[in-house]
C-alpha atoms as a PDB file:
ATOM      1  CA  UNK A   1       0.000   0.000   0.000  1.00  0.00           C
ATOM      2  CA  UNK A   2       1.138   3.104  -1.458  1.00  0.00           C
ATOM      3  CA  UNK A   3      -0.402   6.726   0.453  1.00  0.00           C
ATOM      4  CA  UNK A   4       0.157  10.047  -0.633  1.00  0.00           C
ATOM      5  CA  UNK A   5      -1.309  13.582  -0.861  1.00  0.00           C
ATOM      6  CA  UNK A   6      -2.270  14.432  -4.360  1.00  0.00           C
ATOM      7  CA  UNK A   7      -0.936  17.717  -6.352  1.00  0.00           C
ATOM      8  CA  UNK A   8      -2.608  20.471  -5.381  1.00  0.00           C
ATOM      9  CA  UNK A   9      -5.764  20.787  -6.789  1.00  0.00           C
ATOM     10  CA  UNK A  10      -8.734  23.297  -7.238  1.00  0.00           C
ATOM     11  CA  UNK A  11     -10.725  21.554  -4.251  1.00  0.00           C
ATOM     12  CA  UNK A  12      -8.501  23.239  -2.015  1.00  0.00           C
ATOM     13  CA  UNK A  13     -10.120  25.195   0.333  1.00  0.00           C
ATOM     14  CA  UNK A  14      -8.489  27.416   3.616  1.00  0.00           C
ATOM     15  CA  UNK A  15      -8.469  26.892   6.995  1.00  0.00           C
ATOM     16  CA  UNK A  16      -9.204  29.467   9.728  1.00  0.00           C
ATOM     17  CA  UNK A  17      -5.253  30.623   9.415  1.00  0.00           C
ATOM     18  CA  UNK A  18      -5.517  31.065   5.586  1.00  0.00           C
ATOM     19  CA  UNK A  19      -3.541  28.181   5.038  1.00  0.00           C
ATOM     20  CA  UNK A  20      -4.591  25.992   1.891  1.00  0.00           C
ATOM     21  CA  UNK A  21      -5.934  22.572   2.933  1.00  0.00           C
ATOM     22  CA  UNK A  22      -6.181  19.707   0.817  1.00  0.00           C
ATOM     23  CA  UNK A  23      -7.839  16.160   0.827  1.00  0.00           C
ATOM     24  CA  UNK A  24      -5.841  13.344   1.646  1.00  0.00           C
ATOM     25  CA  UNK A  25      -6.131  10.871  -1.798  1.00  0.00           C
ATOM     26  CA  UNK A  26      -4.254   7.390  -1.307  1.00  0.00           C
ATOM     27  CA  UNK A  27      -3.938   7.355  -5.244  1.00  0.00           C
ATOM     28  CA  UNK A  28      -1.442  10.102  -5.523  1.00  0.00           C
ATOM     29  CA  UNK A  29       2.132  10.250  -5.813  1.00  0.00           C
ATOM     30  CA  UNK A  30       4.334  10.436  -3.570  1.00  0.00           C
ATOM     31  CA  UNK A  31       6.358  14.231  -3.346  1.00  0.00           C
ATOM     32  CA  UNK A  32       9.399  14.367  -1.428  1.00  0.00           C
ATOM     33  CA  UNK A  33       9.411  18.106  -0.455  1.00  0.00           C
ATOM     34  CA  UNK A  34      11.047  19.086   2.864  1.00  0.00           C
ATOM     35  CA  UNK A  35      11.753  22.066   4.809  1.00  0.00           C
ATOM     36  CA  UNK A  36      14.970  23.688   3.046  1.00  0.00           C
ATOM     37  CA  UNK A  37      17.981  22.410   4.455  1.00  0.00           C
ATOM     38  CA  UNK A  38      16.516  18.563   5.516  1.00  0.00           C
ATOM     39  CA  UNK A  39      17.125  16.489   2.512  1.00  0.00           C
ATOM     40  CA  UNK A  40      15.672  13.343   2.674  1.00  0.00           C
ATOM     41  CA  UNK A  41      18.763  11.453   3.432  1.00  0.00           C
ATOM     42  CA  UNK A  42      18.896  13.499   6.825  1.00  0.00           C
ATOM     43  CA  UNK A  43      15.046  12.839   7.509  1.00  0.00           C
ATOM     44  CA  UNK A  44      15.858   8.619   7.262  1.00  0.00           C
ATOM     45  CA  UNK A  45      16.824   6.966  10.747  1.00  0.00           C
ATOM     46  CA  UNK A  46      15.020   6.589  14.302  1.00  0.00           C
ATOM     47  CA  UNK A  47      12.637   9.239  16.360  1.00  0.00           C
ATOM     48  CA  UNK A  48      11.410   8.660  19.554  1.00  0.00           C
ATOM     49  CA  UNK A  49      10.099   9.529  22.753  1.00  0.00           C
ATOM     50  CA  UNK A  50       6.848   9.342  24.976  1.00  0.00           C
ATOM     51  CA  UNK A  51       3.910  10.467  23.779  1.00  0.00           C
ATOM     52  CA  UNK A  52       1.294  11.324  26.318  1.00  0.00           C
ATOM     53  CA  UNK A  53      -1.573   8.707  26.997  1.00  0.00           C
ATOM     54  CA  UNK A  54      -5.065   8.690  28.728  1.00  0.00           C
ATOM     55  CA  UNK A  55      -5.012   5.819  30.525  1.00  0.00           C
ATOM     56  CA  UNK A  56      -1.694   4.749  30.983  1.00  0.00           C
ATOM     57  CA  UNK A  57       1.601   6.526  31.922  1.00  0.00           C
ATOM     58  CA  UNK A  58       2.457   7.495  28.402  1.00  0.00           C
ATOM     59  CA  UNK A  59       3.307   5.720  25.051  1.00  0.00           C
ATOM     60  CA  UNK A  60       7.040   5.069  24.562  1.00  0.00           C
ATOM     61  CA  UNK A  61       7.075   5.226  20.510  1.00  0.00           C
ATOM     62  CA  UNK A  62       9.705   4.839  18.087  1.00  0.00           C
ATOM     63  CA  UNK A  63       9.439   5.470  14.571  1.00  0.00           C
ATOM     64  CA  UNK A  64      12.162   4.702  11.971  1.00  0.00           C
ATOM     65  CA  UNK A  65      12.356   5.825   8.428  1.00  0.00           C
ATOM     66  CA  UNK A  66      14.011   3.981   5.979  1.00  0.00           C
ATOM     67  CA  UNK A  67      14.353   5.672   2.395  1.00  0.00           C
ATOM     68  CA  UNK A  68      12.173   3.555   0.180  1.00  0.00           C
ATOM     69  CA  UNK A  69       9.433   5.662   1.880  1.00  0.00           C
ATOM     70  CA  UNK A  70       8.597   2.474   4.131  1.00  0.00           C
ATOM     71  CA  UNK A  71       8.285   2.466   8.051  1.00  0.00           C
ATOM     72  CA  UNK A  72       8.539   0.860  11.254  1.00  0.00           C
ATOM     73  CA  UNK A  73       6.365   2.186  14.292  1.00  0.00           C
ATOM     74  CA  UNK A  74       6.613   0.468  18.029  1.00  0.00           C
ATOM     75  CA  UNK A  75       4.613   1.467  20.669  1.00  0.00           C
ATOM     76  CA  UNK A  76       4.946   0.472  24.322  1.00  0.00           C
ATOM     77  CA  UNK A  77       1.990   1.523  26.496  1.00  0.00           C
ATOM     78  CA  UNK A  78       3.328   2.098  29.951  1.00  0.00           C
ATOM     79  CA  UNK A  79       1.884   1.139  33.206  1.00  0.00           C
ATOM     80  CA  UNK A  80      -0.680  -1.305  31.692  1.00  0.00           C
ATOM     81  CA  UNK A  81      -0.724  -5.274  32.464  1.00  0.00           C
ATOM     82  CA  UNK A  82      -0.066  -6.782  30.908  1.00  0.00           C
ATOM     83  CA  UNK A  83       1.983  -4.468  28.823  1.00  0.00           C
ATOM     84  CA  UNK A  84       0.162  -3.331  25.638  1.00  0.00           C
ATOM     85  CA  UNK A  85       2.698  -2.885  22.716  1.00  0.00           C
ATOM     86  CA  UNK A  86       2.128  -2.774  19.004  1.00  0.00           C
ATOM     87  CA  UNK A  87       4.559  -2.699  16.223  1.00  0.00           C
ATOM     88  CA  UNK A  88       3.300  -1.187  13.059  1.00  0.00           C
ATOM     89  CA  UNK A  89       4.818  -0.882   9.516  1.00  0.00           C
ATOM     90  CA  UNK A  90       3.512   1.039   6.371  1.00  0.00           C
ATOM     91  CA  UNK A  91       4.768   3.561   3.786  1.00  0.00           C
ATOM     92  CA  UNK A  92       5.742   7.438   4.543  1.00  0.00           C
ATOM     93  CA  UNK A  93       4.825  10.318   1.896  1.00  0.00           C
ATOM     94  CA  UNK A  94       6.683  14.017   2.659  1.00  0.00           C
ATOM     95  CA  UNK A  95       4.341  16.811   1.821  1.00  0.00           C
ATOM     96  CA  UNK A  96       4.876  20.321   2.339  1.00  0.00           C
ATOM     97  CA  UNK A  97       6.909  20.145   5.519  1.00  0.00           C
ATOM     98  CA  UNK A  98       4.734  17.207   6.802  1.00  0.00           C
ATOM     99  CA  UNK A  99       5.075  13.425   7.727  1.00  0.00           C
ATOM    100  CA  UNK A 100       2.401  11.057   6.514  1.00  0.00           C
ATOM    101  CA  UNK A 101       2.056   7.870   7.918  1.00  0.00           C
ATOM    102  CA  UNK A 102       0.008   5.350   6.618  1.00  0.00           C
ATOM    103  CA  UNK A 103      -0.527   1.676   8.553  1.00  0.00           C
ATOM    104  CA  UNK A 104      -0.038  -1.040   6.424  1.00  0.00           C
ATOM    105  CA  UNK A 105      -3.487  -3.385   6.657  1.00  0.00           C
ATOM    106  CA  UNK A 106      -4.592  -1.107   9.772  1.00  0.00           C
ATOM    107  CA  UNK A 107      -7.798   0.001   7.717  1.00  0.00           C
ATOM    108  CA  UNK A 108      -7.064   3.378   9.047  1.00  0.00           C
ATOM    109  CA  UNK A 109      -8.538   6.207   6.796  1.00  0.00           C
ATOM    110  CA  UNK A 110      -6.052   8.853   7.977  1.00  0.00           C
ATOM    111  CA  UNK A 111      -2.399   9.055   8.470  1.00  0.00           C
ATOM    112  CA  UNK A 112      -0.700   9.951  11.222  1.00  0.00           C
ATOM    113  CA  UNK A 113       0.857  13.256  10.542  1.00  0.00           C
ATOM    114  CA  UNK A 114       4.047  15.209  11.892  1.00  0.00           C
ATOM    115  CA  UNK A 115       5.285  18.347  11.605  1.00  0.00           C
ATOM    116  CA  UNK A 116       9.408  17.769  10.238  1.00  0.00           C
ATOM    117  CA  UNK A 117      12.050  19.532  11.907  1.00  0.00           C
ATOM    118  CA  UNK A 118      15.801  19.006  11.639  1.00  0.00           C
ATOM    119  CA  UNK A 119      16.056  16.627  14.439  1.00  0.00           C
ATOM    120  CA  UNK A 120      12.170  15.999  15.687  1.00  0.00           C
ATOM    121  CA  UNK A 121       8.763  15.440  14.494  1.00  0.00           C
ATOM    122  CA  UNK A 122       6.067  16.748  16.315  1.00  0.00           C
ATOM    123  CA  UNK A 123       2.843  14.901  15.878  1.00  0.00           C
ATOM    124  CA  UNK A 124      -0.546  16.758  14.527  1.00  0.00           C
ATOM    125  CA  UNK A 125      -3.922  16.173  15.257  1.00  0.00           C
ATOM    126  CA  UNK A 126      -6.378  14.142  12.742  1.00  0.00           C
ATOM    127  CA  UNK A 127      -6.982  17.507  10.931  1.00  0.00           C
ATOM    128  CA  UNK A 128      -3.177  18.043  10.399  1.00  0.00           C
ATOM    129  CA  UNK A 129      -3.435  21.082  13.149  1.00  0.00           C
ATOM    130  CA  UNK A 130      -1.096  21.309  15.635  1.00  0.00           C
ATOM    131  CA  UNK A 131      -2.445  19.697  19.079  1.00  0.00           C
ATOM    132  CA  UNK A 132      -3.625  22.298  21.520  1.00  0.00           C
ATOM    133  CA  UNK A 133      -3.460  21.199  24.943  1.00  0.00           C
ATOM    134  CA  UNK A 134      -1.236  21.216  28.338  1.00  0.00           C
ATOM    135  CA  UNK A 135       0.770  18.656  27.394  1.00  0.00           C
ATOM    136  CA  UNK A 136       1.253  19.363  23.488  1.00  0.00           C
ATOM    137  CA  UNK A 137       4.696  19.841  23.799  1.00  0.00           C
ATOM    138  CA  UNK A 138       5.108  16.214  25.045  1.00  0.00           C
ATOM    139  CA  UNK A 139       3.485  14.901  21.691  1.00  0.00           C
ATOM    140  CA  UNK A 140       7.665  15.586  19.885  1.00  0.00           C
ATOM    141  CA  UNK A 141       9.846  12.297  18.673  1.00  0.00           C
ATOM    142  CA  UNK A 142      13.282  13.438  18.847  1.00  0.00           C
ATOM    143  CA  UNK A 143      15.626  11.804  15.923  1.00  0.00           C
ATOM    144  CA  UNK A 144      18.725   9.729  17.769  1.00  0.00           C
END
C-alpha cells in the first residue's frame, strides 16, 4: 500500500489561518518536499520519545524511516498489564513540511501526521493542526 497527498488541486479550500488545505487521496504520488535544508537522506533513521496517553503513563514510541518511503512504528503503552505494545509498519509520503504515515493493513482512513524539523517530528492532530493542549509539547519524537 502506497499513500500520498495528491498535487494540489482546485478543491482546495483554507483553513481558519488562511492556510490551503487539501484532501488526503491514497492514489497520488508520492512528493518528497522538505523544509529547506533537511534532505531526505537526513530525515531517514530513528525518532522517539513518549507520547502522552489517557489511561496509561504514556506511550514510549519509536518510529524509523528507511528511504524507500517504508516504516517501522513500536509502541509500548506504559503502566498497563499486561503491557500493551504494538509494532506497526507502512509507507511514509513528505508533503509540504509534513510526515504522513500510513498503517499497512490497519484500515485506518487517515495518516498519522508530523510536523518535520531538523532533528524531531512533532505529531498533529487528525486535521493536520497542531495539538492544543497542556501537554502538546510532550506529543515531539526526537531523531537519535
Amino acid at each position: 500500500m502506497l499513500i500520498g497527498c495528491g498535487g494540489r488541486d482546485s478543491s482546495a479550500t483554507k483553513d481558519g489561518s488562511g492556510n490551503s488545505v487539501y484532501a488526503y487521496s491514497p492514489d497520488a504520488t508520492i512528493d518528497s518536499t522538505v523544509k529547506p535544508g533537511i534532505s531526505m537522506e537526513k530525515l531517514e533513521g530513528t525518532y522517539t520519545g513518549m507520547l502522552p496517553c489517557a489511561s496509561c503513563e504514556g506511550i514510549e514510541t519509536s518510529i524509523t524511516l528507511y528511504r524507500d518511503h517504508s516504516f517501522l512504528m513500536k509502541e509500548f503503552y506504559k503502566g498497563t498489564q499486561p503491557l500493551d505494545s504494538f509494532i506497526n509498519k507502512g509507507k511514509y509520503e513528505v508533503k509540504d513540511n509534513r510526515l504522513y504515515l500510513k498503517l499497512d493493513g490497519a484500515g485506518v482512513e487517515r495518516p498519522i501526521i508530523y510536523t518535520i524539523s531538523p532533528n524531531s517530528l512533532t505529531q498533529l492532530d487528525m486535521n493536520g493542526n497542531p495539538i492544543n493542549s497542556d501537554v502538546a509539547d510532550h506529543y515531539i519524537l526526537m531523531k537519535n
